[in-house]
N, C-alpha and C. Protein backbone atom coordinates (compact mmCIF):
# COMPACT_ATOMS: atom_id res chain seq x y z
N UNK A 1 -0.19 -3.50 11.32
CA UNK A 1 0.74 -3.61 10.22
C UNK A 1 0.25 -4.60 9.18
N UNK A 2 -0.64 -5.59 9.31
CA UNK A 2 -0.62 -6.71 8.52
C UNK A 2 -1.92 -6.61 8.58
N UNK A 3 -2.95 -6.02 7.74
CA UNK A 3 -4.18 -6.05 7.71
C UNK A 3 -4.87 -6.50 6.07
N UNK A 4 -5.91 -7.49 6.20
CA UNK A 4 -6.00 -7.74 4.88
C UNK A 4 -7.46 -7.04 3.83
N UNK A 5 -7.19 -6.61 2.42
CA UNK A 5 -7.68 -5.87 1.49
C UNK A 5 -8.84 -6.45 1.22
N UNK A 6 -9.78 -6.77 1.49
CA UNK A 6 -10.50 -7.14 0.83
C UNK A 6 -11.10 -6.62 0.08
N UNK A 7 -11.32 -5.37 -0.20
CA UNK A 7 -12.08 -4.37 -1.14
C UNK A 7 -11.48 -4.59 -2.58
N UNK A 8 -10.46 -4.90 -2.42
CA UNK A 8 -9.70 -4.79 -3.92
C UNK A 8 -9.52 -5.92 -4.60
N UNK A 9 -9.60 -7.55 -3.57
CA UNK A 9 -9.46 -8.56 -4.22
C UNK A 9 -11.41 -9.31 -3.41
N UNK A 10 -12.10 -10.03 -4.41
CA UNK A 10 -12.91 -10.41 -4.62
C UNK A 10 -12.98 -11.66 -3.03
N UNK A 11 -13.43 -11.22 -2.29
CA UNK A 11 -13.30 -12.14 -1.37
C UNK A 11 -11.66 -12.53 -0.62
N UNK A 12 -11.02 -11.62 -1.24
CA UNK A 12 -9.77 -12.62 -0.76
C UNK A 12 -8.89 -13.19 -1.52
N UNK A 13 -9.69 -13.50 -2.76
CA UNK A 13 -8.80 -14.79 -3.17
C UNK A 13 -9.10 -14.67 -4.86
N UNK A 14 -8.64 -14.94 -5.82
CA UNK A 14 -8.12 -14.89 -7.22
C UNK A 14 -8.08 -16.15 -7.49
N UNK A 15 -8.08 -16.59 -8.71
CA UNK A 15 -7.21 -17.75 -9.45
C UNK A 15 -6.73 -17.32 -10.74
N UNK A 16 -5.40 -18.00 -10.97
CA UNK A 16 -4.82 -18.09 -12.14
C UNK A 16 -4.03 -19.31 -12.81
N UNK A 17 -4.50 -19.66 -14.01
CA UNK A 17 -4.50 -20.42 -14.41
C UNK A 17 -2.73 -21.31 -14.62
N UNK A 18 -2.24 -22.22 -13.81
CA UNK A 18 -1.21 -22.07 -14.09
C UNK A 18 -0.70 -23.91 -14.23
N UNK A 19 -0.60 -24.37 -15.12
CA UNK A 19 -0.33 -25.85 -14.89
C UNK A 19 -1.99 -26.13 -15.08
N UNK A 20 -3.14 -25.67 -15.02
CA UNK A 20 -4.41 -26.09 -14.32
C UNK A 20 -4.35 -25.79 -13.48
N UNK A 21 -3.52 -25.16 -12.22
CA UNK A 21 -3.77 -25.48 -10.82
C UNK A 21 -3.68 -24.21 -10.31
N UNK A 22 -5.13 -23.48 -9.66
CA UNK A 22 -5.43 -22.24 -9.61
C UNK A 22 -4.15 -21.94 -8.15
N UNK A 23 -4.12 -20.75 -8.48
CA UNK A 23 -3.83 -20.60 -7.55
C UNK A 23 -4.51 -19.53 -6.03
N UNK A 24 -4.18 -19.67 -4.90
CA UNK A 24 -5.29 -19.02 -4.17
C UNK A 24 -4.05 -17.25 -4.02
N UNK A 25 -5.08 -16.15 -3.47
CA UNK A 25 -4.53 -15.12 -3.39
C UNK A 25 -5.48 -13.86 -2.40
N UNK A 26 -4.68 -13.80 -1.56
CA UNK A 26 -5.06 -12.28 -0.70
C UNK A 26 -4.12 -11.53 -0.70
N UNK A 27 -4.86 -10.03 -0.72
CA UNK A 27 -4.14 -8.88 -0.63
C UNK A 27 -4.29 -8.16 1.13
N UNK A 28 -3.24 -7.67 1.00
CA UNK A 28 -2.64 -7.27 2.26
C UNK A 28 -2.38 -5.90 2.40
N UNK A 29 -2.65 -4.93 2.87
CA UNK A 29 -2.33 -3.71 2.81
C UNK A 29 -1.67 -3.41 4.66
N UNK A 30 0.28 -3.06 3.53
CA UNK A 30 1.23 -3.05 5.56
C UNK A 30 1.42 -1.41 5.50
N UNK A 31 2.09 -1.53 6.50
CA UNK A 31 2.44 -0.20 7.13
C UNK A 31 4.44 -0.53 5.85
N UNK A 32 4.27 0.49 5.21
CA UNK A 32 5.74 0.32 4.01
C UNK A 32 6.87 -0.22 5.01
N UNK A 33 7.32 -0.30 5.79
CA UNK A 33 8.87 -1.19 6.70
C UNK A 33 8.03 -2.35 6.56
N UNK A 34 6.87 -2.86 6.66
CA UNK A 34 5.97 -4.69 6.67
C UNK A 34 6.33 -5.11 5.35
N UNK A 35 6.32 -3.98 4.42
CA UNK A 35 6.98 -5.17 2.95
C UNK A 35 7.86 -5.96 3.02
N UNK A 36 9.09 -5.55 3.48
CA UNK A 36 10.29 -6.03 3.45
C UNK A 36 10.51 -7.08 4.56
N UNK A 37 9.75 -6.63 5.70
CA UNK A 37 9.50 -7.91 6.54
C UNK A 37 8.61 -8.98 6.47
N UNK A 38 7.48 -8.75 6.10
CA UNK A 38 7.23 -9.89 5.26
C UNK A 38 7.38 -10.69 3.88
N UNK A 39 8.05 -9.85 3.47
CA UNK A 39 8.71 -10.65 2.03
C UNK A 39 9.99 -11.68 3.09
N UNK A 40 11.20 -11.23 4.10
CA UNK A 40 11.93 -12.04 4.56
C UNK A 40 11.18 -13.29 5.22
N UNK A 41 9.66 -13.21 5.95
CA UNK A 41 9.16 -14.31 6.55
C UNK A 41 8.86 -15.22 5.36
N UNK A 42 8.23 -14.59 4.39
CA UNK A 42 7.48 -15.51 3.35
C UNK A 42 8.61 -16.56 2.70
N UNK A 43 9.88 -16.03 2.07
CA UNK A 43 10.75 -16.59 2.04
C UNK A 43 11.75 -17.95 3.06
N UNK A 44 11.36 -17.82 4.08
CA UNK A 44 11.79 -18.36 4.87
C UNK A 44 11.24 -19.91 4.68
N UNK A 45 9.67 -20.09 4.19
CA UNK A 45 9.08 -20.87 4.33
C UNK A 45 9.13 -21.33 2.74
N UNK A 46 10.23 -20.79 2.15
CA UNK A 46 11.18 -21.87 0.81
C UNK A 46 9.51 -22.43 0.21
N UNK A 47 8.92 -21.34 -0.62
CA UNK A 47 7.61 -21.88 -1.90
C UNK A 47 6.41 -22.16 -0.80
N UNK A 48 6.09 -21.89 -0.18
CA UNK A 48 4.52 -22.11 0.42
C UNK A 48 3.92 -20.91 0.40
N UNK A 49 4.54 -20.04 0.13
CA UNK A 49 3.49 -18.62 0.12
C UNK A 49 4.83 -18.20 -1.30
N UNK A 50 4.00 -17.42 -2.33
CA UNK A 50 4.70 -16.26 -2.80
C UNK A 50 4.26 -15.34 -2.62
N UNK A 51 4.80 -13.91 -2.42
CA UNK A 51 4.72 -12.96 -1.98
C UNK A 51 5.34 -11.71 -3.47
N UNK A 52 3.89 -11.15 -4.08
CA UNK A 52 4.13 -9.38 -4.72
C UNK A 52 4.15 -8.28 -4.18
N UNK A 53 4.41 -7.71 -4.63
CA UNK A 53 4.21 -5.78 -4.53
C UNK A 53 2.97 -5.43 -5.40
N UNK A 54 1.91 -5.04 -5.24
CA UNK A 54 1.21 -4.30 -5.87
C UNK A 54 1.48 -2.96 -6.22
N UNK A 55 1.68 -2.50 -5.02
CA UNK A 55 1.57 -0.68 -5.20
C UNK A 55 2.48 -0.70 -4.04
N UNK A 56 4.23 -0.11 -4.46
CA UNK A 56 5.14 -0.05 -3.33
C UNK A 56 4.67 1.03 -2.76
N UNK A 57 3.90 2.21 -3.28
CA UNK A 57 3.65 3.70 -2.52
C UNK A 57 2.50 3.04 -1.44
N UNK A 58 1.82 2.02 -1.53
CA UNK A 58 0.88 2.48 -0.70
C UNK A 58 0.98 0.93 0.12
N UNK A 59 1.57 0.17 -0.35
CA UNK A 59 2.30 -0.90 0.45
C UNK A 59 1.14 -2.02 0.11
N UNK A 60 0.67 -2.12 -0.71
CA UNK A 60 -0.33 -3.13 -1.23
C UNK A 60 0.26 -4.56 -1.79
N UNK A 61 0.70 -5.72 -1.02
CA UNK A 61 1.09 -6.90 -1.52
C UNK A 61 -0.24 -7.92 -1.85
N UNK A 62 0.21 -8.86 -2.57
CA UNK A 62 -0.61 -9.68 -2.43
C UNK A 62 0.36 -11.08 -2.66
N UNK A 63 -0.28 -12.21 -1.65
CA UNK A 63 0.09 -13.45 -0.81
C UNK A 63 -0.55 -14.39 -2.25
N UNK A 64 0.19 -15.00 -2.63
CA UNK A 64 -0.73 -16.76 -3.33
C UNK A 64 0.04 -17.99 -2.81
N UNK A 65 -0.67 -18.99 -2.88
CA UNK A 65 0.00 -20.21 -2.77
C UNK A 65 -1.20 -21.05 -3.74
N UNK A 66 -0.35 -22.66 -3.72
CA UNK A 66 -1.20 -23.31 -4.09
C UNK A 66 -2.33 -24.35 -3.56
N UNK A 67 -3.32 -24.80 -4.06
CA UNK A 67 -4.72 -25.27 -3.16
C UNK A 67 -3.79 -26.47 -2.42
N UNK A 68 -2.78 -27.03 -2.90
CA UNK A 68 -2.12 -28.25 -2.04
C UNK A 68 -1.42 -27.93 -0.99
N UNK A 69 -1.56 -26.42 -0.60
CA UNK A 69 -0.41 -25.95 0.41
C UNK A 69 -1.51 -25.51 1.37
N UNK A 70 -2.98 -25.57 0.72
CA UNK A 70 -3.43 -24.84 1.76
C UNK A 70 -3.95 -24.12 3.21
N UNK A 71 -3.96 -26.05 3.84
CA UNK A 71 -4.23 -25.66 5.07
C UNK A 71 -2.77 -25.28 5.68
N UNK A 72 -1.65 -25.38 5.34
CA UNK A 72 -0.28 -24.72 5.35
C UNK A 72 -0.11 -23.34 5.70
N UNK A 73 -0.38 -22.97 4.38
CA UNK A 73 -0.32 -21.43 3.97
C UNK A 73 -1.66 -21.01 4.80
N UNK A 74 -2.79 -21.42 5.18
CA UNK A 74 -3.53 -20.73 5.93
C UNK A 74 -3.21 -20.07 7.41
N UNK A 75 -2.47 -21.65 7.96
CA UNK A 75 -2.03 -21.49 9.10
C UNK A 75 -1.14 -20.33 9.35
N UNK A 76 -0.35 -20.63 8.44
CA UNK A 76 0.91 -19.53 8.47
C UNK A 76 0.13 -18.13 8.43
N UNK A 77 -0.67 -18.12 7.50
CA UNK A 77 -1.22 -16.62 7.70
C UNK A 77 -1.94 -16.27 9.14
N UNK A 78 -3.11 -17.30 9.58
CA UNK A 78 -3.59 -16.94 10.99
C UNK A 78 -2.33 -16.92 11.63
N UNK A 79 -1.11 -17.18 12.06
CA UNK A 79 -0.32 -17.02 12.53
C UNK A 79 0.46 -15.49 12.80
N UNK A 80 0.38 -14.97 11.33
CA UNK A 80 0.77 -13.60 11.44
C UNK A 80 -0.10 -12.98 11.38
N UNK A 81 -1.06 -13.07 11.17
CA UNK A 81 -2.23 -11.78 11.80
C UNK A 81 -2.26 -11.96 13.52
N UNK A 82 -2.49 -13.00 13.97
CA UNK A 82 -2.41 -12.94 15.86
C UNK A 82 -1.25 -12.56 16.04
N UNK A 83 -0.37 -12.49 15.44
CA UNK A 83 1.23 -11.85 15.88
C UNK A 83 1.48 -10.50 15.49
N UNK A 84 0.91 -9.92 15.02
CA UNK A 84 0.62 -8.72 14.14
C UNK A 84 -0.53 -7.46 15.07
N UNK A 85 -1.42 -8.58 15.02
CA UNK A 85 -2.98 -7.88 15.35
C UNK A 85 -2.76 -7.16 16.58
């Protein structure tokens, strides 16, 4: 369900310019019921991950946070891929 895109985002990860302070970004491609459940986890954790829709047909999100969150937001992600995988 939670497998990540790399074909479509450059390694993984993006920046955008925001304040100065890039932000990091992977894309995720779920099984369509994983949107909605991971949009409720991401939320949970109140601004350490935001969470898009790319493409609702084909279930393409993509994850950012910021470089100060990151060994945070990393964790959290190895977390749901071993829970997932």
């Amino acid at each position: 369900m939670f497998s990540q895109n790399n074909d479509s985002c450059e390694a993984g990860q993006g920046k955008t310019e925001l304040g100065g302070d890039p932000f990091r970004r992977r894309r995720y491609r779920l099984d369509r019921a994983g949107v909605a459940w991971l949009r409720f986890l991401v939320e949970g954790y109140d601004g350490l991950l935001f969470l898009r829709t790319l493409d609702g047909r084909e279930a393409l999100v993509e994850l950012a946070w910021s470089p100060s969150c990151g060994d945070e937001a990393e964790a959290v992600l190895a977390a749901l891929a071993a829970g997932c995988g």
